[in-house]
PDB file of N, CA and C in Angstrom:
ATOM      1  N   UNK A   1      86.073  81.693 196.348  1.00  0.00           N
ATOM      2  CA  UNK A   1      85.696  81.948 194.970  1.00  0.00           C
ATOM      3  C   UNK A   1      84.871  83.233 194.882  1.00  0.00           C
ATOM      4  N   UNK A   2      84.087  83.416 196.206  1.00  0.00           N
ATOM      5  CA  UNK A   2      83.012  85.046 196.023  1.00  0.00           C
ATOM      6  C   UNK A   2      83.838  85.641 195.667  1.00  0.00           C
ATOM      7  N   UNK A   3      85.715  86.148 196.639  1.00  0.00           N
ATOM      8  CA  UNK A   3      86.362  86.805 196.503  1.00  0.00           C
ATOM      9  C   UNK A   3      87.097  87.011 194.950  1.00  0.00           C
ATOM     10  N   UNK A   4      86.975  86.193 194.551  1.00  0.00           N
ATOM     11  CA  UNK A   4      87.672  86.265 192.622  1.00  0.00           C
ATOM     12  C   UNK A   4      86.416  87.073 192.078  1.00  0.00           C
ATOM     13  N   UNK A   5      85.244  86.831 192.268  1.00  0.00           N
ATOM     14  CA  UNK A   5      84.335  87.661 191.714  1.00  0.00           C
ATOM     15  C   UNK A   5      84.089  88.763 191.562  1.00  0.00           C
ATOM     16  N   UNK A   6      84.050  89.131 192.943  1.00  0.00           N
ATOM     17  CA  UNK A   6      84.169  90.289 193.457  1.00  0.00           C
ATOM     18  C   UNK A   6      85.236  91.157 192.786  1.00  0.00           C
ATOM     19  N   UNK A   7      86.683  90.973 192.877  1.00  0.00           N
ATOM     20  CA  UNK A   7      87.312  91.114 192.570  1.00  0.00           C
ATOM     21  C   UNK A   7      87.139  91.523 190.716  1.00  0.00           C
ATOM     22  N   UNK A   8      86.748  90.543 190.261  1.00  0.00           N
ATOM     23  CA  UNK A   8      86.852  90.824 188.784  1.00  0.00           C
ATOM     24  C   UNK A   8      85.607  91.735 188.460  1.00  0.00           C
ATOM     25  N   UNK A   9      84.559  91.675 189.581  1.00  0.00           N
ATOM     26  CA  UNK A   9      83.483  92.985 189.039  1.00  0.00           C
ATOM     27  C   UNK A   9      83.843  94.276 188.986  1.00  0.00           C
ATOM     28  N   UNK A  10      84.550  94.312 190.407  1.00  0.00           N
ATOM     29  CA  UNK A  10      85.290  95.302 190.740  1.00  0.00           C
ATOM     30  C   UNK A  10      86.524  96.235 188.876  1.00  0.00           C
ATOM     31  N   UNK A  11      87.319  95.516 188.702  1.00  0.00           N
ATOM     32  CA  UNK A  11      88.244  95.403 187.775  1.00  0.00           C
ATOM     33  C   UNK A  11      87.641  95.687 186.483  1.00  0.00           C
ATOM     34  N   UNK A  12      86.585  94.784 186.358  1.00  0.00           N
ATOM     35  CA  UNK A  12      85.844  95.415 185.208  1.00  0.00           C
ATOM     36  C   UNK A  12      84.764  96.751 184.847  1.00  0.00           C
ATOM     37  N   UNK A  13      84.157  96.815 186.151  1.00  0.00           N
ATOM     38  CA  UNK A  13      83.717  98.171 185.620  1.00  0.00           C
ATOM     39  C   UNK A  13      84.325  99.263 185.821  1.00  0.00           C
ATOM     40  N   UNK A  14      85.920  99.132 186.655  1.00  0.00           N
ATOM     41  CA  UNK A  14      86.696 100.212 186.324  1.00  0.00           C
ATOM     42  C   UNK A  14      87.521 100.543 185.281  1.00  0.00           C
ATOM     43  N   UNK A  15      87.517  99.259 184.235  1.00  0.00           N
ATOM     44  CA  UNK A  15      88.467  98.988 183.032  1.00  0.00           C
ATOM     45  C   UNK A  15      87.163  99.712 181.802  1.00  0.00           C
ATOM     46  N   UNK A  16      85.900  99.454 182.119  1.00  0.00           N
ATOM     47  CA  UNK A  16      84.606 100.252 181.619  1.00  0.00           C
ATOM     48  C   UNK A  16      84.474 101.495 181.164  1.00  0.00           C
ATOM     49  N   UNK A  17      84.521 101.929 182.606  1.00  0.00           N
ATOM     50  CA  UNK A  17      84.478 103.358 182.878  1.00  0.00           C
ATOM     51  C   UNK A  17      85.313 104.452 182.401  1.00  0.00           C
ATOM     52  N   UNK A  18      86.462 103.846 182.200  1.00  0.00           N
ATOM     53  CA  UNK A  18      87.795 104.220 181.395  1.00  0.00           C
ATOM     54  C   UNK A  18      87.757 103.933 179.897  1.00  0.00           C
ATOM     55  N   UNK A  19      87.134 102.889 179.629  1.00  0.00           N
ATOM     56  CA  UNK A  19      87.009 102.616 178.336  1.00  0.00           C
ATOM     57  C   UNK A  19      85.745 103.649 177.874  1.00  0.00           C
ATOM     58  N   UNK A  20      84.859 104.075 178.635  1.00  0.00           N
ATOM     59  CA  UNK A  20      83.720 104.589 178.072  1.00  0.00           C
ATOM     60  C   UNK A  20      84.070 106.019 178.187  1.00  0.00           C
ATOM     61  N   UNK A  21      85.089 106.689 179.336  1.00  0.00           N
ATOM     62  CA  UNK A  21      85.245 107.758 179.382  1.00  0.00           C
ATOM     63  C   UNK A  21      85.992 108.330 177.888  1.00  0.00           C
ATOM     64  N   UNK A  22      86.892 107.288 177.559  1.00  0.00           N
ATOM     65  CA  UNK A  22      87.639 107.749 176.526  1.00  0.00           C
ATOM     66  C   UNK A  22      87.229 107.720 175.218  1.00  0.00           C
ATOM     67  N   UNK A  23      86.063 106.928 174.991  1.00  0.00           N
ATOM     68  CA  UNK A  23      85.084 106.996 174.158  1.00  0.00           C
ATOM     69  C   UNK A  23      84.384 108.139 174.230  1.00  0.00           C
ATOM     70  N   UNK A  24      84.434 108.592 175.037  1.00  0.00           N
ATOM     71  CA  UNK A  24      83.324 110.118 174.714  1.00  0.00           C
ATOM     72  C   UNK A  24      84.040 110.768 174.837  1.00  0.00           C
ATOM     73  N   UNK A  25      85.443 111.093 174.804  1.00  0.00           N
ATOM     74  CA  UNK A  25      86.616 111.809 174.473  1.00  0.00           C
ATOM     75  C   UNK A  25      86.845 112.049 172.955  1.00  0.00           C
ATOM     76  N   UNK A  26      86.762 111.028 172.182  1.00  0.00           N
ATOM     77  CA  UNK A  26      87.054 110.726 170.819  1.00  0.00           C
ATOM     78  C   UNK A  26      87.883 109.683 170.944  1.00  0.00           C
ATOM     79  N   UNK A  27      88.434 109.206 171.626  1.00  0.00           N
ATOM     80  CA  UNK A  27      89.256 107.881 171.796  1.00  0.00           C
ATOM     81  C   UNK A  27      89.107 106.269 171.755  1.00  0.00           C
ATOM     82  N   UNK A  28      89.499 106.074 170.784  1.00  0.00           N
ATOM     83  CA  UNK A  28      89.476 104.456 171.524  1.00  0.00           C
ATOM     84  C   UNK A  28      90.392 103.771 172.135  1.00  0.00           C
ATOM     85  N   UNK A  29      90.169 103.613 173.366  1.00  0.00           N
ATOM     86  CA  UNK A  29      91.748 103.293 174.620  1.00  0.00           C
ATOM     87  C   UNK A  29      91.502 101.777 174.112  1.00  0.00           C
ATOM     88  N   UNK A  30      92.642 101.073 173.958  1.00  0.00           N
ATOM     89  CA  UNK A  30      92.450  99.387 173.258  1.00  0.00           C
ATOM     90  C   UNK A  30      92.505  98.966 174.657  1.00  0.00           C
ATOM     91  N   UNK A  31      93.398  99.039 175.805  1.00  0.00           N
ATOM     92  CA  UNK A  31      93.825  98.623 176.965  1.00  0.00           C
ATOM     93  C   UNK A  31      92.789  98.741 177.782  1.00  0.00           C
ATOM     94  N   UNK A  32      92.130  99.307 178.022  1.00  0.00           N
ATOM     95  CA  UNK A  32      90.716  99.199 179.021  1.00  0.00           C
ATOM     96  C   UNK A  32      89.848  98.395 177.814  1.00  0.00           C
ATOM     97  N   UNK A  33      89.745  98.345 177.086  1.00  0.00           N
ATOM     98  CA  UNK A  33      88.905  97.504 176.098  1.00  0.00           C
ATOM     99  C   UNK A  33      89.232  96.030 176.477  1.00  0.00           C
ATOM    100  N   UNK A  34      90.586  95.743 176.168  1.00  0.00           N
ATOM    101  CA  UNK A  34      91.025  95.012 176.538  1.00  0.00           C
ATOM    102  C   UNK A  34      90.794  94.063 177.761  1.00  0.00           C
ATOM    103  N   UNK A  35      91.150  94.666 179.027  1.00  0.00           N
ATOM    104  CA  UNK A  35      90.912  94.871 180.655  1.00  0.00           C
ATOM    105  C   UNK A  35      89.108  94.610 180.375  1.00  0.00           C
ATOM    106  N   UNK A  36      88.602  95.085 179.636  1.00  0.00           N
ATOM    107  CA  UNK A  36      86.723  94.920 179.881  1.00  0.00           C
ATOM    108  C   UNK A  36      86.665  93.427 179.294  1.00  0.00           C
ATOM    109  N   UNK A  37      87.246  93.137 178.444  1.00  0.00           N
ATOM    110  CA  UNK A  37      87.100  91.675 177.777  1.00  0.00           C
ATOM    111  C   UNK A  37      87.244  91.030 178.862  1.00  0.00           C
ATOM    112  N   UNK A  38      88.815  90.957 179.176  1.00  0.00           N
ATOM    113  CA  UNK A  38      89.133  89.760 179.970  1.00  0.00           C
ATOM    114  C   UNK A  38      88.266  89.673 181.383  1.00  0.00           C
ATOM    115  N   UNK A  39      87.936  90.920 181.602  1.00  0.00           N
ATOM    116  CA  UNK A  39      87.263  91.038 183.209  1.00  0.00           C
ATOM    117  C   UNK A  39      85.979  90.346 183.292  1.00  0.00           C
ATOM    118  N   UNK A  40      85.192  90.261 181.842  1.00  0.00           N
ATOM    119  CA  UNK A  40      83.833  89.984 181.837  1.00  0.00           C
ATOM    120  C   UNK A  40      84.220  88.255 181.817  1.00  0.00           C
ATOM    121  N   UNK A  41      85.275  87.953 180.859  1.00  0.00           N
ATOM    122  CA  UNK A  41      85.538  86.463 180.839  1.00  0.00           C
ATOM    123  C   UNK A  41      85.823  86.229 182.130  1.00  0.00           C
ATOM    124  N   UNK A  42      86.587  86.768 183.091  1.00  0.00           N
ATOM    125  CA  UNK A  42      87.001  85.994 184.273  1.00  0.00           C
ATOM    126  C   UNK A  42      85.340  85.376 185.211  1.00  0.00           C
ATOM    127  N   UNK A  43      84.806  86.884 184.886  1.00  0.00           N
ATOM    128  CA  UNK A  43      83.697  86.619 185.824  1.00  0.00           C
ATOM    129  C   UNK A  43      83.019  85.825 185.333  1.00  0.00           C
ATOM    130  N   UNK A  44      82.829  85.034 184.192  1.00  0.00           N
ATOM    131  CA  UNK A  44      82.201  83.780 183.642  1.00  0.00           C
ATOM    132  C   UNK A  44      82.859  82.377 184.559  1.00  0.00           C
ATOM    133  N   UNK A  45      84.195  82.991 183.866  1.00  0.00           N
ATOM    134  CA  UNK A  45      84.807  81.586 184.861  1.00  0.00           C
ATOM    135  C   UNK A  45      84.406  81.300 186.316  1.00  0.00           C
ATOM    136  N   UNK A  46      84.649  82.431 186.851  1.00  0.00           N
ATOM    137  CA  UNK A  46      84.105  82.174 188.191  1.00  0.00           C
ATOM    138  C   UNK A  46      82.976  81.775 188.460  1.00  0.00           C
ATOM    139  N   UNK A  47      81.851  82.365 187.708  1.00  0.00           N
ATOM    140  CA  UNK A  47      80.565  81.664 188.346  1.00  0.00           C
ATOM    141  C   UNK A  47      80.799  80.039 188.179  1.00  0.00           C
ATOM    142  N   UNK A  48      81.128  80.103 186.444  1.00  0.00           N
ATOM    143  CA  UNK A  48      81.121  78.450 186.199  1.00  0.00           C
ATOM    144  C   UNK A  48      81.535  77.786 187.154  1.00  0.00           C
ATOM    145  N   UNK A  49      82.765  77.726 187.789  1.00  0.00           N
ATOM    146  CA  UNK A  49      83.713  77.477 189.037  1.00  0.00           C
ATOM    147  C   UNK A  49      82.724  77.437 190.416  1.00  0.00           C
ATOM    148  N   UNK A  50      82.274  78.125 190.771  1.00  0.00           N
ATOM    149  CA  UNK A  50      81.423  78.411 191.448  1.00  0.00           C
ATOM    150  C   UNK A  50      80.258  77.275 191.979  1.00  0.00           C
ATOM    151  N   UNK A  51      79.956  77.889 190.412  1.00  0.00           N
ATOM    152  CA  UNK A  51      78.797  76.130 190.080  1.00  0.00           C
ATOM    153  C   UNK A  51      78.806  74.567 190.196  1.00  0.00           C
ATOM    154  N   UNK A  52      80.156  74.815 189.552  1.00  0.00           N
ATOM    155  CA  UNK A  52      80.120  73.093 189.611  1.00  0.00           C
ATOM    156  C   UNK A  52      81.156  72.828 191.015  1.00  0.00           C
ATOM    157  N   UNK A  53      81.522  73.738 191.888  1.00  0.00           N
ATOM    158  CA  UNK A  53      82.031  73.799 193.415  1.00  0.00           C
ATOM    159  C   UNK A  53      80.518  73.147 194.240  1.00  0.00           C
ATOM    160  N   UNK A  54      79.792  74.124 193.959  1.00  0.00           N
ATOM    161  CA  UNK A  54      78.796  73.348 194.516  1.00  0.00           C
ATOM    162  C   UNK A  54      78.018  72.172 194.441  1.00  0.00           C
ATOM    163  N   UNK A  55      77.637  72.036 193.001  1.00  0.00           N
ATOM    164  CA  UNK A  55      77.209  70.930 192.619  1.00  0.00           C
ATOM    165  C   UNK A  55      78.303  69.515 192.969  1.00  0.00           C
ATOM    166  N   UNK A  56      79.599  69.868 193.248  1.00  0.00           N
ATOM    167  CA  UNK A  56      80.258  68.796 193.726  1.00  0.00           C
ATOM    168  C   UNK A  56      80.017  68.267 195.118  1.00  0.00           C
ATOM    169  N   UNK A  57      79.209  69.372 195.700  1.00  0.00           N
ATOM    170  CA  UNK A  57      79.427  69.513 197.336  1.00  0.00           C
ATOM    171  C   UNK A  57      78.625  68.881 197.893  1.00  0.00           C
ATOM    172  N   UNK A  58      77.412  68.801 196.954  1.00  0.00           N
ATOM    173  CA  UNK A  58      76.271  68.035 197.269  1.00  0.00           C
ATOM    174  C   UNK A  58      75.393  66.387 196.742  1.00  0.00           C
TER     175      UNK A  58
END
């Protein structure tokens, strides 16, 4: 499960960075906007996941 995290931190602040670059372009890119939504939701899931992984464990 670290590895999904990781993974989606990863994903999201490069979907960010793109979204913010193109914002100070004059742009609004919807698709990295997009990519920033879902990336921040995944990484919710995961912790949640995470959480109650453990709390099962013990």
């Amino acid at each position: 499960m670290k590895s999904f995290i990781t993974l989606g931190i990863i994903i999201t602040i490069s979907a960010l960075v793109v979204f913010v670059y193109g914002f100070i372009k004059g742009e609004f890119l919807f698709g990295p906007f997009i990519a920033t939504v879902i990336g921040i939701n995944f990484i919710f899931i995961a912790f949640a996941r995470l959480k109650q992984e453990r709390e099962e464990a013990t």
